[in-house]
Protein backbone atom coordinates (compact mmCIF):
# COMPACT_ATOMS: atom_id res chain seq x y z
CA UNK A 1 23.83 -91.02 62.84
CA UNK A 2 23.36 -92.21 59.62
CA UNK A 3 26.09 -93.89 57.32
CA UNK A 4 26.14 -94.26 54.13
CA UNK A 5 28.30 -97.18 52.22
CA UNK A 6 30.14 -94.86 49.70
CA UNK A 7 31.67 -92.82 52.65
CA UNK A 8 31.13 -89.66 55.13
CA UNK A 9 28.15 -88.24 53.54
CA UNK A 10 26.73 -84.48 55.07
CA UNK A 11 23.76 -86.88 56.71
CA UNK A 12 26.19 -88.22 58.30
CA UNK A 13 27.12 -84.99 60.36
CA UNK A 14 23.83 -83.54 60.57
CA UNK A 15 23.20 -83.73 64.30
CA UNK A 16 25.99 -85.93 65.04
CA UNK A 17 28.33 -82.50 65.83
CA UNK A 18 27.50 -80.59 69.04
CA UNK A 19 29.22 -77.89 70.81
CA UNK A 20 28.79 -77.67 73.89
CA UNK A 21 29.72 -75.33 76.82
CA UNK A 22 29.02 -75.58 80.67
CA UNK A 23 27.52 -71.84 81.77
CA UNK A 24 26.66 -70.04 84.85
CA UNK A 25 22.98 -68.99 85.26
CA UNK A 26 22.78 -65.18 86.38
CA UNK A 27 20.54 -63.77 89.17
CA UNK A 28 17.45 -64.98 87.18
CA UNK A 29 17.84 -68.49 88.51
CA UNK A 30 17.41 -68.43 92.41
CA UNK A 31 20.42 -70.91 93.02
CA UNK A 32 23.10 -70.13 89.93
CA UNK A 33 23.46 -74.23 88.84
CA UNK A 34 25.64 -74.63 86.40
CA UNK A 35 23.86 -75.33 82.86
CA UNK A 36 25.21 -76.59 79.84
CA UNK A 37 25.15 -75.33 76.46
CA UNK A 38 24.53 -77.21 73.67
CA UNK A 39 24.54 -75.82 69.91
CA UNK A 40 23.77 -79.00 67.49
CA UNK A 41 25.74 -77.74 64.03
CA UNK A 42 24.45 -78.99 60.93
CA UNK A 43 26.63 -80.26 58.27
CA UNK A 44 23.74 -80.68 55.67
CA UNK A 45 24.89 -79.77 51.91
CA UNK A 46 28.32 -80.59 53.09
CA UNK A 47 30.60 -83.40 51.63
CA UNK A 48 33.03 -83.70 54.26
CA UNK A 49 34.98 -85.87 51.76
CA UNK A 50 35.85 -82.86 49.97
CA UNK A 51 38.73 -79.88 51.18
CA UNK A 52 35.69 -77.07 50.95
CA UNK A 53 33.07 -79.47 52.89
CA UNK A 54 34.99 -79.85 55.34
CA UNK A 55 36.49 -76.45 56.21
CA UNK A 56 33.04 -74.85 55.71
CA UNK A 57 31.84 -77.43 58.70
CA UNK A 58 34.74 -76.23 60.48
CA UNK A 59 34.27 -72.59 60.54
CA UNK A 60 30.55 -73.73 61.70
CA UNK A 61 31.96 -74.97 64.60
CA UNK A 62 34.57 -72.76 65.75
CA UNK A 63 31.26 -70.41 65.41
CA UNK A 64 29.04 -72.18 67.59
CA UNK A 65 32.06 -73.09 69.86
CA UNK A 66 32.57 -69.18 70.48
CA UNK A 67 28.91 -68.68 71.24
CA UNK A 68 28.43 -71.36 73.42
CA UNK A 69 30.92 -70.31 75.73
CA UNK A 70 30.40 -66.81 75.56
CA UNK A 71 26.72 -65.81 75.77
CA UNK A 72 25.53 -68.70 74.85
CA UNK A 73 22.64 -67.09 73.07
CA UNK A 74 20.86 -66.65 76.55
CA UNK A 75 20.29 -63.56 78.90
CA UNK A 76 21.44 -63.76 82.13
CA UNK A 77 23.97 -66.66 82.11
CA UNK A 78 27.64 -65.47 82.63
CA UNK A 79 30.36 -67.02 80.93
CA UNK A 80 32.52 -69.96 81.88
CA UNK A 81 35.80 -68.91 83.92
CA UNK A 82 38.01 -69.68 81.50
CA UNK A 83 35.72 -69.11 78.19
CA UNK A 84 38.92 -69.41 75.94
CA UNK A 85 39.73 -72.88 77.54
CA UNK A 86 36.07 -73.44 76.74
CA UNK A 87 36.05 -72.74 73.27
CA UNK A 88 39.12 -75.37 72.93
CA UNK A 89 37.35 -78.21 74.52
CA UNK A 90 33.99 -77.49 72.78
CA UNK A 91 35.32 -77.41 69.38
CA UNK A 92 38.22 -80.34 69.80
CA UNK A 93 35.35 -82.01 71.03
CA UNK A 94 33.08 -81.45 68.13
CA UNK A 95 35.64 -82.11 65.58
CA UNK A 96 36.81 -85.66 67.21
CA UNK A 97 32.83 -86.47 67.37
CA UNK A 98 32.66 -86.09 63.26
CA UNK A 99 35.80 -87.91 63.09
CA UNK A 100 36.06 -86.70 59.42
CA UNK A 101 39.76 -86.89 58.17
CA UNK A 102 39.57 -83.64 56.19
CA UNK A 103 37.86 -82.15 59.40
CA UNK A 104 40.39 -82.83 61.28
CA UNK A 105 42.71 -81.35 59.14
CA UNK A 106 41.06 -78.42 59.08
CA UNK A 107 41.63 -78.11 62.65
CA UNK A 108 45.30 -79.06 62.34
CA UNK A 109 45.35 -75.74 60.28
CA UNK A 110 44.84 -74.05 63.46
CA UNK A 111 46.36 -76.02 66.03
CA UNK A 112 49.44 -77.75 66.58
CA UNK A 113 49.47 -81.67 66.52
CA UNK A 114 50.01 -81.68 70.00
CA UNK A 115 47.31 -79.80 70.58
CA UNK A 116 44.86 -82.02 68.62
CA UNK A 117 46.68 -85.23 70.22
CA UNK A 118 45.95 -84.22 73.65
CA UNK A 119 42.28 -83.65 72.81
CA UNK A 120 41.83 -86.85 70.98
CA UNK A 121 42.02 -85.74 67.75
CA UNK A 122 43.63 -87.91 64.66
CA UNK A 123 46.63 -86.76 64.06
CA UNK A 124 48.66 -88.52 61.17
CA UNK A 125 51.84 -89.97 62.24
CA UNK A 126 54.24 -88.08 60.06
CA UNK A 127 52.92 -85.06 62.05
CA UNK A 128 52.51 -86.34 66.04
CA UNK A 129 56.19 -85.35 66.08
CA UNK A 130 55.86 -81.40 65.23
């Protein structure tokens, strides 16, 4: 990752956000292993310290969240069991990787603060208790 001194810059992101799903493999694979999905999610052209930034990030990775544990952009590979339980972790886990503040409240537009506490997420104190 890269940092800059004057704060979250989009380099900062770029490749440091992955989604990333565990799949079946379908009757092309002779033994059906388990394989994982990764989508790396770029956050280039993105200031993250900006309200816009960051929700355009986050739409990118409820996006690649939803692919990667659907299809996963692959023939042959079924999806997860539970691919809504999948989308949850991939994208809690994405957004607590960034560990942007506006990115995070992005996601608190969607989810409760419970939700985002139990994944790890930041969740200001004035809102743990809701």
């Amino acid at each position: 990752m890269y940092l800059s001194t004057t704060g979250m810059s989009a380099r900062s992101v770029l490749g440091a956000a992955a989604v990333a799903c565990t799949l079946i493999a379908g009757n092309a694979a002779a033994n059906d292993d388990p394989i994982t999905v990764a989508i790396h999610v770029s956050g280039q052209g993105l200031d993250l310290r900006q309200p816009a930034g960051a929700e355009q990030l986050y739409r990118r990775l409820r996006h690649a969240a939803r692919v990667a544990c659907t299809h996963g952009n692959q023939v042959g590979l079924a999806p997860p069991a539970n691919p809504e339980g999948c989308y949850e972790k991939a994208l809690a886990d994405a957004v607590r990787s960034v560990n942007a503040p506006l990115l995070s409240q992005a996601y608190l537009a969607t989810h409760t603060p419970r939700e985002a506490a139990a994944r790890g997420i930041s969740v200001p104190a004035q809102m743990a208790t809701k």
